[in-house]
Protein backbone atom coordinates (compact mmCIF):
# COMPACT_ATOMS: atom_id res chain seq x y z
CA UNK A 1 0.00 0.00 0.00
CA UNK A 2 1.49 3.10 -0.86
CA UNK A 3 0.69 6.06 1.73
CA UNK A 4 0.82 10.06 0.96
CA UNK A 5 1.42 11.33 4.32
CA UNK A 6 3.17 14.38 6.11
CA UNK A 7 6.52 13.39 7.15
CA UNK A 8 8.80 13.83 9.85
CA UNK A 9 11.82 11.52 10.41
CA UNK A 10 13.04 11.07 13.69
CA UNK A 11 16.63 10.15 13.16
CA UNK A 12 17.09 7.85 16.13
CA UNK A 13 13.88 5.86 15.36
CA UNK A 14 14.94 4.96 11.45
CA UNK A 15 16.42 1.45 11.64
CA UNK A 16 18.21 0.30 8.74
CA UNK A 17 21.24 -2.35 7.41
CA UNK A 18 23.14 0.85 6.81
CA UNK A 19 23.81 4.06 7.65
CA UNK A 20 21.64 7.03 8.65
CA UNK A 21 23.53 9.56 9.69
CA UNK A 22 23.29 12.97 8.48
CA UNK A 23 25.54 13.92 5.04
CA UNK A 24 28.57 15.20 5.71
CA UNK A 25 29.88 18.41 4.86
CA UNK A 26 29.67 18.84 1.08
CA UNK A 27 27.69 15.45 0.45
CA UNK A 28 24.88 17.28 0.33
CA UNK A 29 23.93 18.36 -3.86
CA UNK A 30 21.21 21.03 -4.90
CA UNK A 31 19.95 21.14 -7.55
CA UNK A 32 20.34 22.79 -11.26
CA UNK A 33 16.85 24.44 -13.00
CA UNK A 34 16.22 21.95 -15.65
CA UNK A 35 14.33 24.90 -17.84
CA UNK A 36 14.34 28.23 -16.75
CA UNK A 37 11.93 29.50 -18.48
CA UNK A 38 9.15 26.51 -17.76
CA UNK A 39 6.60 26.91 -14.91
CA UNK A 40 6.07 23.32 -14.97
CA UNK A 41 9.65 21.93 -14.68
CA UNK A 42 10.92 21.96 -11.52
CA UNK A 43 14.45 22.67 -9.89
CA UNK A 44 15.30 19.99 -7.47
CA UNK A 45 17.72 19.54 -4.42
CA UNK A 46 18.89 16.29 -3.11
CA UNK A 47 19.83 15.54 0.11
CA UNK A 48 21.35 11.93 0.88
CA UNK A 49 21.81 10.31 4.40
CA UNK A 50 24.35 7.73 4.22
CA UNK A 51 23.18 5.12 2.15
CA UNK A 52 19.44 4.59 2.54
CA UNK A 53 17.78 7.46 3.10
CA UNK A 54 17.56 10.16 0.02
CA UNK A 55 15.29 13.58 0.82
CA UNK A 56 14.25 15.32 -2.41
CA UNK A 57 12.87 18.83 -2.48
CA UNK A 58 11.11 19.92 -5.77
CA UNK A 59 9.55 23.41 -7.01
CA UNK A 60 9.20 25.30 -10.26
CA UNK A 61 11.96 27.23 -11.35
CA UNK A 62 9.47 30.30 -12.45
CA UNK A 63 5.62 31.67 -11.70
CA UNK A 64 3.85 34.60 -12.61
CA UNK A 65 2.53 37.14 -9.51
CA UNK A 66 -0.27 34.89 -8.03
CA UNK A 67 0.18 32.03 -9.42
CA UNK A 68 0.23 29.23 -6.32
CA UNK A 69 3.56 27.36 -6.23
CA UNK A 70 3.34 24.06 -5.35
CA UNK A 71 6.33 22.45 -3.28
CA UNK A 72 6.89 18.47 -2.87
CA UNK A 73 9.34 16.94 -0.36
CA UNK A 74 9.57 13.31 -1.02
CA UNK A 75 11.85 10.85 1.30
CA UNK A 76 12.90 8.00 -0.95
CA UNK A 77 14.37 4.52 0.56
CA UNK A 78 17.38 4.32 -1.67
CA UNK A 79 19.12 1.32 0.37
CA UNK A 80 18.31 -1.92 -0.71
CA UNK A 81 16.67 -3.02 2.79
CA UNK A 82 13.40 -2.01 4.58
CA UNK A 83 13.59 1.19 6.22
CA UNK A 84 11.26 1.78 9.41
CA UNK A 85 10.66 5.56 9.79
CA UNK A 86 9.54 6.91 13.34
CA UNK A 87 7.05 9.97 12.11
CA UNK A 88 5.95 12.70 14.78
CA UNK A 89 2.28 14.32 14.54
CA UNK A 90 -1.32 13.11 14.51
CA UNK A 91 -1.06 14.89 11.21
CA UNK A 92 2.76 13.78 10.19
CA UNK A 93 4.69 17.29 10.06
CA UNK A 94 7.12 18.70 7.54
CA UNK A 95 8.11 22.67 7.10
CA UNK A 96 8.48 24.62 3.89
CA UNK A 97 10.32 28.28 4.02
CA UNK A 98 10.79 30.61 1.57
CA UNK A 99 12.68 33.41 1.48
CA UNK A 100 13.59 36.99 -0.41
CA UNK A 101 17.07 36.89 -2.58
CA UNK A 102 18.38 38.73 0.84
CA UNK A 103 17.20 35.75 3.07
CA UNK A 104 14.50 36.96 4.96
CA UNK A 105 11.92 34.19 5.20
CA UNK A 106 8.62 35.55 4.05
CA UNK A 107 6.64 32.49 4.95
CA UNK A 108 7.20 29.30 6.88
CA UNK A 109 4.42 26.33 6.22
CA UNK A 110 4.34 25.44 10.29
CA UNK A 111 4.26 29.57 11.19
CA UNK A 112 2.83 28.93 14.69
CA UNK A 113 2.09 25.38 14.26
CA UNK A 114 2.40 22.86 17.66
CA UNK A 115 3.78 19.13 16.18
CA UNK A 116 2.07 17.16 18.95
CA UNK A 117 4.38 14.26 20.32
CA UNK A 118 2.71 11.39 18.83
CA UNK A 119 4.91 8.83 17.43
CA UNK A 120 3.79 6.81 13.96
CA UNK A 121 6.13 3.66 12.51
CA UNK A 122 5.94 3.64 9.20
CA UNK A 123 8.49 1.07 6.66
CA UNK A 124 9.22 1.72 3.29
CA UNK A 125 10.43 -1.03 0.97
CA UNK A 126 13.53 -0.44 -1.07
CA UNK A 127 12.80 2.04 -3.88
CA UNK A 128 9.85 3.45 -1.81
CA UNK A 129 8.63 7.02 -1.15
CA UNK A 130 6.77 8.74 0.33
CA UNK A 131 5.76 12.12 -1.12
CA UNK A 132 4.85 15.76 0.80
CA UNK A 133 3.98 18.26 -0.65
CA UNK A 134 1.86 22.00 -0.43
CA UNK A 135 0.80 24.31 -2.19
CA UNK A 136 2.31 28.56 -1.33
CA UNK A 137 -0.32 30.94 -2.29
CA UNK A 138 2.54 33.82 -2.51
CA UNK A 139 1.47 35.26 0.57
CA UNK A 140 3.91 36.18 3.77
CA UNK A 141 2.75 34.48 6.64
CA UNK A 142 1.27 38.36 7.70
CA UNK A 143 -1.29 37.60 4.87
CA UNK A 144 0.31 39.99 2.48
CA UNK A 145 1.77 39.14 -1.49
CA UNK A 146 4.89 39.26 -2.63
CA UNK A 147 6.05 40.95 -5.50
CA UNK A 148 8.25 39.55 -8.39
CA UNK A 149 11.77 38.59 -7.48
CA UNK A 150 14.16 35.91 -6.58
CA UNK A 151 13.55 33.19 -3.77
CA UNK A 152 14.67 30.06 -2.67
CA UNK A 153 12.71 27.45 -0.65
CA UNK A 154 13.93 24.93 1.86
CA UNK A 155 12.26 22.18 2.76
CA UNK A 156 12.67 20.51 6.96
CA UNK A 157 11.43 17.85 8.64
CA UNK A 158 11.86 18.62 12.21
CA UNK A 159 12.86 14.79 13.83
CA UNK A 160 13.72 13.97 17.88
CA UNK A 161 16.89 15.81 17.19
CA UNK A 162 18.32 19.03 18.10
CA UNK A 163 18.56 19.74 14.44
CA UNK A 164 15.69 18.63 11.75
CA UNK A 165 16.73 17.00 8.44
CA UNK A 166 17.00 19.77 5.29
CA UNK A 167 16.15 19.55 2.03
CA UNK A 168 17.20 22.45 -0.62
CA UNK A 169 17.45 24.91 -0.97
CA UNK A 170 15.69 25.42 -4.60
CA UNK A 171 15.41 28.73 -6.41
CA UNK A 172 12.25 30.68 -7.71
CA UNK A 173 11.81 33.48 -10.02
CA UNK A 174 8.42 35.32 -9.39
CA UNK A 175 7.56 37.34 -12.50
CA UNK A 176 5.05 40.12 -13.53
CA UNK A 177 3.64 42.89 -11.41
């Protein structure tokens, strides 16, 4: 059965024949805009830790003013045994940000969210994924738009760590006016 759920990984619950640690520095790969000028082709970033768990984040490379931009975080099981994932939330969490070319963060999915403590085990089989995703209305999380310009999203899923697990970031070009 294949399951489209909110994620969060909680590092020291993933059990694996592998590892699972976090990349280390300059493992980590973003992504390249496969079109720029295409709406509907998106720019990717790929995160790998060690060698089973592979974190994808994926958004268009360009939208008009108002157009909704949707963003999709899917955790793939890349390792070639069963991977058991511990996921926190009645609703399973995961964060999007987005921010101006001069990093400000305009909007953040879980803007005064609570992730309540409730644990979920879920396993995916080797070559399985499970795939997030939202939709940003181009609004700051005050409610107001944003004008054209350059952004870049980032894409967390906030585990029993100190640190959550990052995806991106990816860039977006907002154009019109």
């Amino acid at each position: 059965m294949h399951t489209r759920v909110v994620l969060v990984l909680l590092s020291g619950l993933a059990s694996v024949a592998g590892d699972c640690r976090p990349p280390a520095p300059g493992t980590q790969s973003g992504g390249d805009a496969v079109a720029a000028d295409s709406a509907t082709i998106p720019d990717s970033a790929v995160t790998s830790y060690g060698d089973s768990l592979q974190v994808v984040l994926s958004a268009p490379t360009r939208v008009q003013v108002g157009e909704p931009v949707r963003i999709t975080l899917r955790v793939r099981n890349v390792g070639p045994k069963r991977l058991d994932l511990g996921l926190l939330g009645r609703e399973i969490a995961f964060d999007f940000l987005v921010a101006r070319k001069d990093g400000v963060v305009v909007w953040r999915r879980l803007e005064g969210e609570m992730i309540p403590a409730i644990l979920q085990l879920r396993t995916l089989a080797p070559g399985e994924a499970l795939e997030l995703a939202d939709v940003w209305d181009q609004r700051t999380n005050q409610g107001e738009r944003v004008g054209p310009g350059e952004y870049t999203i980032r894409g967390e899923l906030p585990t029993d760590e100190p640190e959550p697990l990052r995806a991106g970031p990816v860039r977006l070009t907002i154009t019109g006016g």
